[in-house]
PDB file of N, CA and C in Angstrom:
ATOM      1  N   UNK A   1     187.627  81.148  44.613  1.00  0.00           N
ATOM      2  CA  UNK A   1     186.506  80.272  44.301  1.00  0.00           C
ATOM      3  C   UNK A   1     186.950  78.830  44.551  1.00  0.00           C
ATOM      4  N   UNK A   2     186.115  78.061  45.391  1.00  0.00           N
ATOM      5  CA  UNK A   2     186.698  76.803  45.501  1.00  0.00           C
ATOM      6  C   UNK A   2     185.868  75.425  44.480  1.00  0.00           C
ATOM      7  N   UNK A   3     186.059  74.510  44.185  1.00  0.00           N
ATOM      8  CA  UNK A   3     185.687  73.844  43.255  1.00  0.00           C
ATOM      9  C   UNK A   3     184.468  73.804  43.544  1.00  0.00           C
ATOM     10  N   UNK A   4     183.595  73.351  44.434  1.00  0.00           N
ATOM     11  CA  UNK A   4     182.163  73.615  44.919  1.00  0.00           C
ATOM     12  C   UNK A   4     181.546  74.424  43.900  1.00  0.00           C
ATOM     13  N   UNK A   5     182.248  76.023  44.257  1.00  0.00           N
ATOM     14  CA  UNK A   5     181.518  76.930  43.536  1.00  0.00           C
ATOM     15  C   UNK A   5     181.859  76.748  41.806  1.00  0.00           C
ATOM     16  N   UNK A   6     182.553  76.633  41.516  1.00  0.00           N
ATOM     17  CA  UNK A   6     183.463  76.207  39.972  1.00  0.00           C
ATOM     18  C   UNK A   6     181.934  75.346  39.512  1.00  0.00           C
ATOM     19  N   UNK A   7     181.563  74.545  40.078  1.00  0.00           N
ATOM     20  CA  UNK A   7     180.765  73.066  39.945  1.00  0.00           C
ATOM     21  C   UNK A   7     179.369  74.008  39.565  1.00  0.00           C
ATOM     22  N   UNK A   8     178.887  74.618  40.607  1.00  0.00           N
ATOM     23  CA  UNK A   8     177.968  74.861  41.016  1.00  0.00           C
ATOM     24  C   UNK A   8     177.777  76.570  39.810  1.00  0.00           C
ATOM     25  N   UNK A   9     178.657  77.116  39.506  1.00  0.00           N
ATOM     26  CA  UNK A   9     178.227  78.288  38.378  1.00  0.00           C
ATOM     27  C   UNK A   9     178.163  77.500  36.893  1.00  0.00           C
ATOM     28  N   UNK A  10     179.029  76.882  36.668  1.00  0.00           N
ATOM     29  CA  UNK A  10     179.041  75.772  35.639  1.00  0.00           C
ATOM     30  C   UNK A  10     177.183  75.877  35.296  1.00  0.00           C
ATOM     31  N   UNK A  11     176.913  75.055  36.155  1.00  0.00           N
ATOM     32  CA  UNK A  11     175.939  74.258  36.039  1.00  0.00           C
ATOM     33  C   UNK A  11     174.330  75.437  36.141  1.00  0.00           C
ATOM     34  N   UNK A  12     174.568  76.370  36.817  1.00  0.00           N
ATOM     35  CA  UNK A  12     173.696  77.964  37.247  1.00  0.00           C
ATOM     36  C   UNK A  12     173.785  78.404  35.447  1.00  0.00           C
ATOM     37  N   UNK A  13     175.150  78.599  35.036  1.00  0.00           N
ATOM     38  CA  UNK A  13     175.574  79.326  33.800  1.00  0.00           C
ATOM     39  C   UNK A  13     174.391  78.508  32.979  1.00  0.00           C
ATOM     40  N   UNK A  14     174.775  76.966  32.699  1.00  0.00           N
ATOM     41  CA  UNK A  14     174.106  76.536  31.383  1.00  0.00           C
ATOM     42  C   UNK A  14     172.309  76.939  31.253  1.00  0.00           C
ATOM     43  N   UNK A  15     171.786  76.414  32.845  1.00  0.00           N
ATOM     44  CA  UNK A  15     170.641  76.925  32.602  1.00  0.00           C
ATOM     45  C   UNK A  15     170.381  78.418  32.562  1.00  0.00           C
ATOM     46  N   UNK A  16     170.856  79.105  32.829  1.00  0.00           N
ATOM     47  CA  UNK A  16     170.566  80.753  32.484  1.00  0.00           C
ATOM     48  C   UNK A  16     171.284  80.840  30.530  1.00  0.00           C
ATOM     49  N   UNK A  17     171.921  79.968  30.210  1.00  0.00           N
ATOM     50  CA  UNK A  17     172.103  80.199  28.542  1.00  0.00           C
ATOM     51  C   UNK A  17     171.015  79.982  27.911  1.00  0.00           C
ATOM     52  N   UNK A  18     170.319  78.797  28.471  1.00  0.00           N
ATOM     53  CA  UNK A  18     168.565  78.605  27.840  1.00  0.00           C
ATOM     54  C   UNK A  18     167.830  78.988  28.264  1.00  0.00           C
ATOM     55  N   UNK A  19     167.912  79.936  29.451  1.00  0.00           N
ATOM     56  CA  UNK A  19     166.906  81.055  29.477  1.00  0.00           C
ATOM     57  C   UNK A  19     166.966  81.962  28.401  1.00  0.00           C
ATOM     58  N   UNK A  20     168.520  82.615  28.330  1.00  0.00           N
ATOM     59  CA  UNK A  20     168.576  83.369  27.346  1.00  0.00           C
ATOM     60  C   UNK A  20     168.435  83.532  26.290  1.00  0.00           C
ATOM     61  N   UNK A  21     168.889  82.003  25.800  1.00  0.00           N
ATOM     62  CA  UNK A  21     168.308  81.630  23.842  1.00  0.00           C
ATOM     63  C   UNK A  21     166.911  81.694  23.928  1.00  0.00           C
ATOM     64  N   UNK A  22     166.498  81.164  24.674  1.00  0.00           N
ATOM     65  CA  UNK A  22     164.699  81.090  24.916  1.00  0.00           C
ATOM     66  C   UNK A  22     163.889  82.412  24.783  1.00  0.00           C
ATOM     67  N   UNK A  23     164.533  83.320  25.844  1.00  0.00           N
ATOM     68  CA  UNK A  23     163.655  84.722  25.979  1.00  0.00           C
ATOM     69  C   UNK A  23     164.223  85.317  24.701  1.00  0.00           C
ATOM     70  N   UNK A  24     165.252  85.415  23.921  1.00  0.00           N
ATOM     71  CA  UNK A  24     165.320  86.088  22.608  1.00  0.00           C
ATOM     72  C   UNK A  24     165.247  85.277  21.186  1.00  0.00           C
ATOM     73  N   UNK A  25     164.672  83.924  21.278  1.00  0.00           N
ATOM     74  CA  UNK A  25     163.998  83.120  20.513  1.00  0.00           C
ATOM     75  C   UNK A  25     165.373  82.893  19.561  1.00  0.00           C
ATOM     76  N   UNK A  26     166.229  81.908  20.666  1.00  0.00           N
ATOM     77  CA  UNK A  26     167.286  81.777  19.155  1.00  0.00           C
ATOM     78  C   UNK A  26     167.596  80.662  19.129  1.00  0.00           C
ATOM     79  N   UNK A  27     166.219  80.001  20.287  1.00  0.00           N
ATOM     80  CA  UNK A  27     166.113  78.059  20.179  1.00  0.00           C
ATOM     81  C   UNK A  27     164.542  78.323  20.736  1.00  0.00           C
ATOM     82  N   UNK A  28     163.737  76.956  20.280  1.00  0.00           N
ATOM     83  CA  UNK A  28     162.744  76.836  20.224  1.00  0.00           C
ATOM     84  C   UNK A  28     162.449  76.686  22.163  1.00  0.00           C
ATOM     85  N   UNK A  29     161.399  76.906  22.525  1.00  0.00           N
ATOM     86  CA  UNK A  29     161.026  76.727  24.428  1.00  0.00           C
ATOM     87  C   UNK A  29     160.926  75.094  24.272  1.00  0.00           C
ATOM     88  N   UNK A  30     160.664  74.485  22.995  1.00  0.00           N
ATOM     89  CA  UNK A  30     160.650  73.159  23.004  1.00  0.00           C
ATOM     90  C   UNK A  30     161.586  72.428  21.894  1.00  0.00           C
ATOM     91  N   UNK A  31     162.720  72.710  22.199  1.00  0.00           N
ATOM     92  CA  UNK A  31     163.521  72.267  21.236  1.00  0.00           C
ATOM     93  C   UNK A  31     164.448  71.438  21.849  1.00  0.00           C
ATOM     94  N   UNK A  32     165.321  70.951  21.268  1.00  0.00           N
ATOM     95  CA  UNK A  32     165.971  69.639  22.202  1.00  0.00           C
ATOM     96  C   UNK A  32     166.850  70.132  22.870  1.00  0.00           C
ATOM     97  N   UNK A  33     168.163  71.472  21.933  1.00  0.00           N
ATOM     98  CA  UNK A  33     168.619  72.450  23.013  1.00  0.00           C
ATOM     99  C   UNK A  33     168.286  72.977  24.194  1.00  0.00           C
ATOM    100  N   UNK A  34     167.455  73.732  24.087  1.00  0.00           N
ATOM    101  CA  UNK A  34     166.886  73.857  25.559  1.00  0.00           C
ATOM    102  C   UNK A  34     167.093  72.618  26.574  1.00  0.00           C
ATOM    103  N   UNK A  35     166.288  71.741  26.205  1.00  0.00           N
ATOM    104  CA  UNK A  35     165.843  70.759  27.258  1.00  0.00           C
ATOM    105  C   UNK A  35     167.348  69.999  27.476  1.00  0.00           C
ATOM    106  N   UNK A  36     168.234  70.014  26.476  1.00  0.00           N
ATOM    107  CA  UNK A  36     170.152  69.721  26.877  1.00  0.00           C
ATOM    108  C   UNK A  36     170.298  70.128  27.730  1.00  0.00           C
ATOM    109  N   UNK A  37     170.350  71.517  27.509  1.00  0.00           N
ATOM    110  CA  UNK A  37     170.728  72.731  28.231  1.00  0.00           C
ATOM    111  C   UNK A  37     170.910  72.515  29.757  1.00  0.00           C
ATOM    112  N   UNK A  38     169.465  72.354  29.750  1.00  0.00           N
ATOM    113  CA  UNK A  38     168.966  72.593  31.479  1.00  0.00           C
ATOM    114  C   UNK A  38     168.724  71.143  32.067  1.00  0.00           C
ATOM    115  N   UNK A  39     168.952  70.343  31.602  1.00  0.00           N
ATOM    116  CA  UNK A  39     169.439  69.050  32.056  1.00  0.00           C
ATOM    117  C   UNK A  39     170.453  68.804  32.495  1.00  0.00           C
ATOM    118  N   UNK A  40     171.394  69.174  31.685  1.00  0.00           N
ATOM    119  CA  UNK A  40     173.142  69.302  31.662  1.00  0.00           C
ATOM    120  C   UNK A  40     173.188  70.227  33.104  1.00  0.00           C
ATOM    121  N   UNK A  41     172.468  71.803  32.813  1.00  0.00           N
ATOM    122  CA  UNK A  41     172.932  72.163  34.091  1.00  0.00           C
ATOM    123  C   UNK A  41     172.059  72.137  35.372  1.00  0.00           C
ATOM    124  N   UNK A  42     170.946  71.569  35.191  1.00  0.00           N
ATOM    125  CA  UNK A  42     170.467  71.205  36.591  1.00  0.00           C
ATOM    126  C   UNK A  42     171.203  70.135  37.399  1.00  0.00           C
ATOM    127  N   UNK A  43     171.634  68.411  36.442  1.00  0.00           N
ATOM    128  CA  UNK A  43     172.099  67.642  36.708  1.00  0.00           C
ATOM    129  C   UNK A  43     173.742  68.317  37.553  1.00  0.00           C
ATOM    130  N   UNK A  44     174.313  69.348  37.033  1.00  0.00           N
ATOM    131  CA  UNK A  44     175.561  69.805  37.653  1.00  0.00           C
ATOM    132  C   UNK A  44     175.627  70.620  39.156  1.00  0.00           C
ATOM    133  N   UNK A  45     174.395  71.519  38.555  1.00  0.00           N
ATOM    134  CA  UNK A  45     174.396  72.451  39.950  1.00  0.00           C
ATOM    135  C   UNK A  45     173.785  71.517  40.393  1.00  0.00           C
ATOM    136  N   UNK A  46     173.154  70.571  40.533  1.00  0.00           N
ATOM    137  CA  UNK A  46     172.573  68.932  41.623  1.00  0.00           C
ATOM    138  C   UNK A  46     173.853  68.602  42.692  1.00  0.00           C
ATOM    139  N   UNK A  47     174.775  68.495  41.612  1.00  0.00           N
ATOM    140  CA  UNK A  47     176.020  68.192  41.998  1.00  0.00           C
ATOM    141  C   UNK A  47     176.577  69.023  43.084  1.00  0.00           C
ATOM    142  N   UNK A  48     176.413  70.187  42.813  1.00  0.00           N
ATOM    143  CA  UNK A  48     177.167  71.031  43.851  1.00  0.00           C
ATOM    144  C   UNK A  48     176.407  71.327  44.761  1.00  0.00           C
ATOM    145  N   UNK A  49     175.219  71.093  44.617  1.00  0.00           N
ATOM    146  CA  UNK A  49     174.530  71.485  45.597  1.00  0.00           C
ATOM    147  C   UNK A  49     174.430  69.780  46.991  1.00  0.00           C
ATOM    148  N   UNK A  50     174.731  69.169  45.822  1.00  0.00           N
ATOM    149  CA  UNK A  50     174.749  67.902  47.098  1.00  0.00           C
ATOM    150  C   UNK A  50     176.071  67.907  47.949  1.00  0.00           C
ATOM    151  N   UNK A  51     177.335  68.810  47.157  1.00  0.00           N
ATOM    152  CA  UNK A  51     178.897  68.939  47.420  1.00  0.00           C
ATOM    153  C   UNK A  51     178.488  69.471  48.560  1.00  0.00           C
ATOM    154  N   UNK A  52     178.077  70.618  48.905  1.00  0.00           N
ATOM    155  CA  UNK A  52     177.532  71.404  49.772  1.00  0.00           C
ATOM    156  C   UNK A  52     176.266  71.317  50.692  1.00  0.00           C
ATOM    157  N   UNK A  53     175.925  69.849  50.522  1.00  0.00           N
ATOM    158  CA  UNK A  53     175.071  69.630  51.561  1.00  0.00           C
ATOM    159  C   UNK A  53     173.556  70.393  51.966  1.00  0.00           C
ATOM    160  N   UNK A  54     172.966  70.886  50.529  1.00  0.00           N
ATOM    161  CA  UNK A  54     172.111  71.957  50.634  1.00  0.00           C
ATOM    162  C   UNK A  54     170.858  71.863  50.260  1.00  0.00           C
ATOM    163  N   UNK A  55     170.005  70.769  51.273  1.00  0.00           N
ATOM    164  CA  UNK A  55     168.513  70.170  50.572  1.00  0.00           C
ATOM    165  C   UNK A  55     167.459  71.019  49.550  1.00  0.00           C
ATOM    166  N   UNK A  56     167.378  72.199  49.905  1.00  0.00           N
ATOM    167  CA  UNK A  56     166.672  72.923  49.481  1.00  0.00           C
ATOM    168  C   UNK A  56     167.146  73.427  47.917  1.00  0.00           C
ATOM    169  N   UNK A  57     168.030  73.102  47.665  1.00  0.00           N
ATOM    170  CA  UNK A  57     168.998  73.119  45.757  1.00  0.00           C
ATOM    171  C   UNK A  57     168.866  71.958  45.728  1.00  0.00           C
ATOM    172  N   UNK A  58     169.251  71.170  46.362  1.00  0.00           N
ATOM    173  CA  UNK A  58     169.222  69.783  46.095  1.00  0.00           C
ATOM    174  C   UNK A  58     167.864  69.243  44.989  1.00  0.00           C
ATOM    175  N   UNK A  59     166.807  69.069  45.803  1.00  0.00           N
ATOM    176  CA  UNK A  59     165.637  69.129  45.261  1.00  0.00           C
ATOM    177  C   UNK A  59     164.879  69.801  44.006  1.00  0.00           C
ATOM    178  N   UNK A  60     165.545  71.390  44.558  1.00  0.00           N
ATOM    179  CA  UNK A  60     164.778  72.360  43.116  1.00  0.00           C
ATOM    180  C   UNK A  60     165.626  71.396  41.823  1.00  0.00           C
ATOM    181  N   UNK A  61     167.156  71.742  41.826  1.00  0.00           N
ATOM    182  CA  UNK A  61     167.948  71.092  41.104  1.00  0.00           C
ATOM    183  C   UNK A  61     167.334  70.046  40.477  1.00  0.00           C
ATOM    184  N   UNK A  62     167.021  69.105  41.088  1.00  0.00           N
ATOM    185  CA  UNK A  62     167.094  67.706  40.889  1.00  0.00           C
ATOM    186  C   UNK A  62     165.704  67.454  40.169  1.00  0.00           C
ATOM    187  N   UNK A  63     164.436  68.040  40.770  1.00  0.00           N
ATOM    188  CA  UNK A  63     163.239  68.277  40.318  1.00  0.00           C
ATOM    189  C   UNK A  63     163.179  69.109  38.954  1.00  0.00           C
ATOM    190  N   UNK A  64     164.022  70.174  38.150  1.00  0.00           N
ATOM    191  CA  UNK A  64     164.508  70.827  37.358  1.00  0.00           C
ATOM    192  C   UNK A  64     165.077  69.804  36.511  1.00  0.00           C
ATOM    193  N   UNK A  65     165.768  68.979  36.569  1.00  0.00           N
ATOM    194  CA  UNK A  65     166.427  68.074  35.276  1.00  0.00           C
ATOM    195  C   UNK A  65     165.464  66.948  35.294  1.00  0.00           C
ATOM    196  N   UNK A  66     164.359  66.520  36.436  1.00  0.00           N
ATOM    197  CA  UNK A  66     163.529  65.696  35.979  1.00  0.00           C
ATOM    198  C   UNK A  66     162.410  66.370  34.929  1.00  0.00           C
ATOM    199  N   UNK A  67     162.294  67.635  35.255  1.00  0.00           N
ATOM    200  CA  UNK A  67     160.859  67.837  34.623  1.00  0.00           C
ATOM    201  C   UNK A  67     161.639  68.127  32.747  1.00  0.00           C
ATOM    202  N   UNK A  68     162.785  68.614  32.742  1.00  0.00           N
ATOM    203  CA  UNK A  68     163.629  69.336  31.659  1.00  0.00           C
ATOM    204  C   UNK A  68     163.583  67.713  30.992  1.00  0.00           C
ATOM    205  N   UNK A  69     163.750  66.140  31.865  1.00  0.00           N
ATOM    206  CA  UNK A  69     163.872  65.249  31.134  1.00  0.00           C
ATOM    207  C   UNK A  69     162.983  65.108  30.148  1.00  0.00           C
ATOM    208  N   UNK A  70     161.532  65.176  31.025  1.00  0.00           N
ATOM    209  CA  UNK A  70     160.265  65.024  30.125  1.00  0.00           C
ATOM    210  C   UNK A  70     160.082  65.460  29.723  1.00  0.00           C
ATOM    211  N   UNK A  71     160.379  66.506  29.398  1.00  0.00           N
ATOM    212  CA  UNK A  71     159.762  68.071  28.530  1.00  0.00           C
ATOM    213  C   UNK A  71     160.871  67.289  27.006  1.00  0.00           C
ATOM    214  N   UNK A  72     162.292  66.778  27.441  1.00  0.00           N
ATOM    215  CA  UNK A  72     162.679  66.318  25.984  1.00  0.00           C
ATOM    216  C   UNK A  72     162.176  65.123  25.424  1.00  0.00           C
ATOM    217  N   UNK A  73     161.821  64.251  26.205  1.00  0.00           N
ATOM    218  CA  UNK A  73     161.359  62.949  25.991  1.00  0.00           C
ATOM    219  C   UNK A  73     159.900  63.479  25.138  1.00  0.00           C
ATOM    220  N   UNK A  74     159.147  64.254  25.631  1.00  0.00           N
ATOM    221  CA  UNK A  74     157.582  64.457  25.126  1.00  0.00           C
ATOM    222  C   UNK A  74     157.661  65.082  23.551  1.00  0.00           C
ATOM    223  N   UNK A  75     159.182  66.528  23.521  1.00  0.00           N
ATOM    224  CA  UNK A  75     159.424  66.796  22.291  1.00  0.00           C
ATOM    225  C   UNK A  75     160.234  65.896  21.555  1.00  0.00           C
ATOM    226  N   UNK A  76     160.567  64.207  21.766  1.00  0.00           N
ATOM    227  CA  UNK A  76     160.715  64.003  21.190  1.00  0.00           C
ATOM    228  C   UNK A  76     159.974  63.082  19.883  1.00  0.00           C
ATOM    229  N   UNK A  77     158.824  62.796  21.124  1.00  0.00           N
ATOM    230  CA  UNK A  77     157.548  61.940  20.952  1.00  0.00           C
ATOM    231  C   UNK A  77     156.927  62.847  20.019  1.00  0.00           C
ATOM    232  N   UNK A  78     156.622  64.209  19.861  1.00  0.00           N
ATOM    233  CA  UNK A  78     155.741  64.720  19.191  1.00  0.00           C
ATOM    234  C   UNK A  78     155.864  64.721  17.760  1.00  0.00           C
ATOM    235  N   UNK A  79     154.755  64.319  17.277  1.00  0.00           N
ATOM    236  CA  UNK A  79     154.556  64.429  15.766  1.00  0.00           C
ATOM    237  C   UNK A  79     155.279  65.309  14.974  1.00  0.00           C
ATOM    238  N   UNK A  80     155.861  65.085  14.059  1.00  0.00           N
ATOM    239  CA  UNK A  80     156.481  66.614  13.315  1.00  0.00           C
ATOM    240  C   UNK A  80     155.567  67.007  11.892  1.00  0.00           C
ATOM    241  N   UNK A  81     155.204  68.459  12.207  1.00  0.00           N
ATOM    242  CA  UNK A  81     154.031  68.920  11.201  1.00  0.00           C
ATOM    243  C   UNK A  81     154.897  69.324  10.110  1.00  0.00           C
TER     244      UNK A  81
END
């Protein structure tokens, strides 16, 4: 495995952990974890995917930690009942 890939599962891993807390409800779909989560690893696999020169990750990636931004920014804005 060369660091590329090291970079690039890193960053695959975190967002598939908040898939996983998510689909067995052991963090909220709008909780600040989550939206860490997949920030942390979109922003990484971004990384490797730019290491590797690969527009088409590049983008999903990159489009993935923008939308994961707002999704925390909005839960953080929201009222607490």
């Amino acid at each position: 495995m060369n660091p590329n890939d090291i970079v690039g599962t890193i960053g695959v891993g975190l967002i598939l952990i908040a898939y996983f807390l998510n689909i067995f409800t052991l963090t909220k779909k709008d909780g600040p974890l989550f939206f860490i989560l997949n920030i942390l690893g979109g922003i990484i696999a971004c990384i490797a995917s730019i290491l590797i020169q690969f527009w088409p990750f590049i983008i999903l990636e990159g489009t993935w930690t923008l939308v994961s931004i707002l999704g925390l920014l909005k839960s953080i804005k929201k009222p607490q009942a």
